[in-house]
Protein backbone atom coordinates (compact mmCIF):
# COMPACT_ATOMS: atom_id res chain seq x y z
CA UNK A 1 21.36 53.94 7.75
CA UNK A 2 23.65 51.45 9.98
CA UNK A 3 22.17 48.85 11.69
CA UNK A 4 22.16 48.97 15.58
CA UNK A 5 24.76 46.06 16.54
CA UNK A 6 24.05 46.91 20.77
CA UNK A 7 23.41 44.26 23.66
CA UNK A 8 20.38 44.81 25.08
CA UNK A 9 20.78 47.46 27.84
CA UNK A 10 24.00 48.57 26.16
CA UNK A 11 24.41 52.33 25.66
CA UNK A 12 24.67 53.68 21.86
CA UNK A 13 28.80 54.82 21.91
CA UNK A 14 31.24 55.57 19.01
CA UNK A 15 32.60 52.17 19.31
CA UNK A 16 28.99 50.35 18.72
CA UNK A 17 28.35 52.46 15.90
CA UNK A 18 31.70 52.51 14.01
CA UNK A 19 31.23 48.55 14.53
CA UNK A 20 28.01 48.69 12.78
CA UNK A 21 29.29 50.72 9.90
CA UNK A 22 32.27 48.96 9.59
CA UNK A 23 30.80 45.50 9.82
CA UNK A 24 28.18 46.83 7.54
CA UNK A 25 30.46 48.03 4.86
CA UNK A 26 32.42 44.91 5.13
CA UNK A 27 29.44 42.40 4.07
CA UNK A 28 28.57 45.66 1.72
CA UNK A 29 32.19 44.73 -0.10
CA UNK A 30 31.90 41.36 -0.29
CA UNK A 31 28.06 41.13 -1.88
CA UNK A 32 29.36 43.90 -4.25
CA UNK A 33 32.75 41.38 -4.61
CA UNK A 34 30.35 38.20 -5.29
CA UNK A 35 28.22 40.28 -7.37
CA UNK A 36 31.57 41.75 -9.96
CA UNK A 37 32.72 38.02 -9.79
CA UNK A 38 29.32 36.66 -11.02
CA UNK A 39 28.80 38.96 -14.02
CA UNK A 40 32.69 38.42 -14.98
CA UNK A 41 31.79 34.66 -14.80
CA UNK A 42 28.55 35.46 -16.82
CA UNK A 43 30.87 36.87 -19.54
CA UNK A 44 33.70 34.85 -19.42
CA UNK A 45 32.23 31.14 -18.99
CA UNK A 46 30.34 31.08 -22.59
CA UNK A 47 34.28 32.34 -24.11
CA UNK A 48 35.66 29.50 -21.83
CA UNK A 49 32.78 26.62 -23.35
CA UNK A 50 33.84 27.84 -26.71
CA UNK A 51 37.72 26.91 -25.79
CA UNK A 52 37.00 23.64 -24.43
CA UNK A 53 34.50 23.02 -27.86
CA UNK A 54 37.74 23.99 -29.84
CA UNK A 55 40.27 22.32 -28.06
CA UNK A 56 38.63 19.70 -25.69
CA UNK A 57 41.20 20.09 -23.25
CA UNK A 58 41.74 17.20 -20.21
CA UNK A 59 41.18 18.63 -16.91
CA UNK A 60 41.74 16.42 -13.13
CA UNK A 61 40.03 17.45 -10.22
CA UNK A 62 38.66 15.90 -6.82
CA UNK A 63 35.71 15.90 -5.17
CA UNK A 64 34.60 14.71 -1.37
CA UNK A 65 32.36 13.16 0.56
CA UNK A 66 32.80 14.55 4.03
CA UNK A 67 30.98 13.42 7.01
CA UNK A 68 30.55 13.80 10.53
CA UNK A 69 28.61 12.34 12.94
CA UNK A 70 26.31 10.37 10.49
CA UNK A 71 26.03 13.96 7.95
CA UNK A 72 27.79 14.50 4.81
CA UNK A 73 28.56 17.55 4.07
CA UNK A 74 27.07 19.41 0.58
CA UNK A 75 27.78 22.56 -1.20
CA UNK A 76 25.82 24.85 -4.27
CA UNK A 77 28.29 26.73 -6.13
CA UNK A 78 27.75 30.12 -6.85
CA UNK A 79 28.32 29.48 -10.66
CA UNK A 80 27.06 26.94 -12.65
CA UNK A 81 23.67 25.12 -12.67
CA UNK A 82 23.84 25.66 -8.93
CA UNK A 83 22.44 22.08 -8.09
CA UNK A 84 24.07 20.29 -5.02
CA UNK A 85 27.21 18.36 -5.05
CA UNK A 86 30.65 17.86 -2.91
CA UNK A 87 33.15 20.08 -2.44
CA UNK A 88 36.15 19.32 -4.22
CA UNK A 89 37.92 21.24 -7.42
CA UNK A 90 40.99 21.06 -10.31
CA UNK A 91 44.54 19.55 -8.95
CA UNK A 92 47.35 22.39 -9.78
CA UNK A 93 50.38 21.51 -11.72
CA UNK A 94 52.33 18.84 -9.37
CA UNK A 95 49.63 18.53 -6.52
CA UNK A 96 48.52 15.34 -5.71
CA UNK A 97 44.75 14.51 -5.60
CA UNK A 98 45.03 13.57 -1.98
CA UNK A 99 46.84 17.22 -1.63
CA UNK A 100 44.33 18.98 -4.10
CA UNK A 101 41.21 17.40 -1.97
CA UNK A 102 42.72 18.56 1.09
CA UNK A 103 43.66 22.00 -0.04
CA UNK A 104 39.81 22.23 -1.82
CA UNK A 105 38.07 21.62 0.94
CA UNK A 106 39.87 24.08 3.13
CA UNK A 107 39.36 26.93 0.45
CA UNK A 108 35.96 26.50 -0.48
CA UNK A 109 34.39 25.38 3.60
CA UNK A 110 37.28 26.22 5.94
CA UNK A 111 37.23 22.47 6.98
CA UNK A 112 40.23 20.39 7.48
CA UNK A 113 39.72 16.63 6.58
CA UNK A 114 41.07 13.57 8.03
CA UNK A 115 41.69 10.44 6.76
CA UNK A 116 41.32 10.88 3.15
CA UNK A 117 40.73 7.79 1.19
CA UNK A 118 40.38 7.20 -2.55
CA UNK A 119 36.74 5.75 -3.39
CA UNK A 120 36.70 5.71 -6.91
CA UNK A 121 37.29 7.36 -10.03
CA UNK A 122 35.09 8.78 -13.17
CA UNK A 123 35.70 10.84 -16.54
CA UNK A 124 33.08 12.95 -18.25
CA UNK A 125 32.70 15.37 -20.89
CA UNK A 126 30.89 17.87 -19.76
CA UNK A 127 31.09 21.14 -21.17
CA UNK A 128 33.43 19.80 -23.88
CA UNK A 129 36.07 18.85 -21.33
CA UNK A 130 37.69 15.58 -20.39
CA UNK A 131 37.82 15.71 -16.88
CA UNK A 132 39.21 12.74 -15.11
CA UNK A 133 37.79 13.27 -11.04
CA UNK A 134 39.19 11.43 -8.41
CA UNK A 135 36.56 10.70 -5.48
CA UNK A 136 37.34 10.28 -1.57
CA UNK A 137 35.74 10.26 1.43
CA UNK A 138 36.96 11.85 4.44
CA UNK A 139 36.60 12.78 7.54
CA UNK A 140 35.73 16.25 9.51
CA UNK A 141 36.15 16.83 13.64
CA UNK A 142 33.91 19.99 13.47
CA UNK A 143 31.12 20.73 11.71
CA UNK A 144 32.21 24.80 11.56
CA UNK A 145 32.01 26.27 8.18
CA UNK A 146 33.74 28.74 6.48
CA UNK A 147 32.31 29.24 3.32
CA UNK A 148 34.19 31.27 0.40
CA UNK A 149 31.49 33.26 -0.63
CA UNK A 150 32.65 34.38 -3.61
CA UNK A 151 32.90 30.21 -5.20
CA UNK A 152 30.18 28.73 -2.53
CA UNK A 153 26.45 29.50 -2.13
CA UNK A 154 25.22 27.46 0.19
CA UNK A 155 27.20 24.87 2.16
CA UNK A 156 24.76 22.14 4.76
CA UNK A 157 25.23 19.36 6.52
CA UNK A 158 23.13 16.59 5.48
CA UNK A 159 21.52 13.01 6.72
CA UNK A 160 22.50 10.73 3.24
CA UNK A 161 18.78 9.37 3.51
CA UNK A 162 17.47 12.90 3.01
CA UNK A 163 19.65 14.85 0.36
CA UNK A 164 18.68 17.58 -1.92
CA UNK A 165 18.52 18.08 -5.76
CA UNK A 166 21.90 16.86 -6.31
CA UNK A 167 23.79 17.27 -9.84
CA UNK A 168 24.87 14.24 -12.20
CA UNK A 169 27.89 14.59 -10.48
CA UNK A 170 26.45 14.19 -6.83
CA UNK A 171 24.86 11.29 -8.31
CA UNK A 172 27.48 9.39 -9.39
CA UNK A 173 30.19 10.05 -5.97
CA UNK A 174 26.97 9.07 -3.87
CA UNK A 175 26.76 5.78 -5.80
CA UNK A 176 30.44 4.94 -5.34
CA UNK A 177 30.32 6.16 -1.65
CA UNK A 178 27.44 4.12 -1.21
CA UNK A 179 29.46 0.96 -2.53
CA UNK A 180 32.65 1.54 -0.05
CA UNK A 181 29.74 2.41 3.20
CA UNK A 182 28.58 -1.23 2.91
């Protein structure tokens, strides 16, 4: 049954309704979308962990701190242990990380960031990988988000006295974002 989408006062009309249906098929796709890409990722991650046991292949990414009037922005993934942590992702082929953070952020919360500055950088091994991530903080106008459902979960704006759960990860960009604040 489609949901009612009328004003108050507003007569029912084929328009309202084929808006309902419509708008209700379209969130219908992209739950059914999110849902296909989560059981792929179910199947293909472990095959993926099994590579980078094998081969222990070096990876470069980015990750940022964004804020806005005294919040930083935080995402969950929708893969993943699903803790809290910055936006950010892998740098393609000749990209460079200032490009790459600029280009994740857009994809993954619709925001474009200004004034991107390098704040540090760490390596890690998780998951068999050496991944080399290259940390900045940067700036947003609007606090507007437009999440990519199918890579983001949950995507808030947060005071940095009161954070969530936040991943290793979080941990350590927090503690070199701290070190640049003062």
């Amino acid at each position: 049954m489609a949901q009612d989408f009328r004003l108050p006062g507003q007569k029912k009309s084929a328009e309202t309704t084929h808006a309902a249906v419509a708008a209700g098929k379209s969130i219908k796709n992209v739950m059914e979308h999110k849902n296909l890409i989560q059981s792929v990722h179910k199947i293909l991650f472990p095959i993926a962990k099994f590579y980078w046991f094998i081969f222990r292949p070096k990876t470069h990414g980015v990750k940022c701190v964004i804020r806005n009037n005294g919040k930083i922005l935080m995402i969950r993934n929708t893969y993943g242990r699903k803790l809290w942590s910055f936006p950010g992702g892998g740098i393609r082929g000749e990209e460079t990380a200032e490009d790459a953070v600029k280009r994740e952020t857009m994809e993954e919360v619709g925001i474009r960031i200004e004034n991107p500055q390098e704040i540090g950088i760490f390596t890690s091994q998780l998951e068999f990988k050496r991944d080399t991530v290259t940390v900045f903080k940067a700036d947003a106008l609007s606090r507007n988000l437009k999440i990519d459902p199918i890579e983001i979960l949950e995507a808030e704006w947060f005071s940095p006295d009161n954070l969530p759960i936040v991943s290793g990860y979080a941990k350590k960009i927090m503690s070199m974002w701290n070190n640049k604040e003062v």
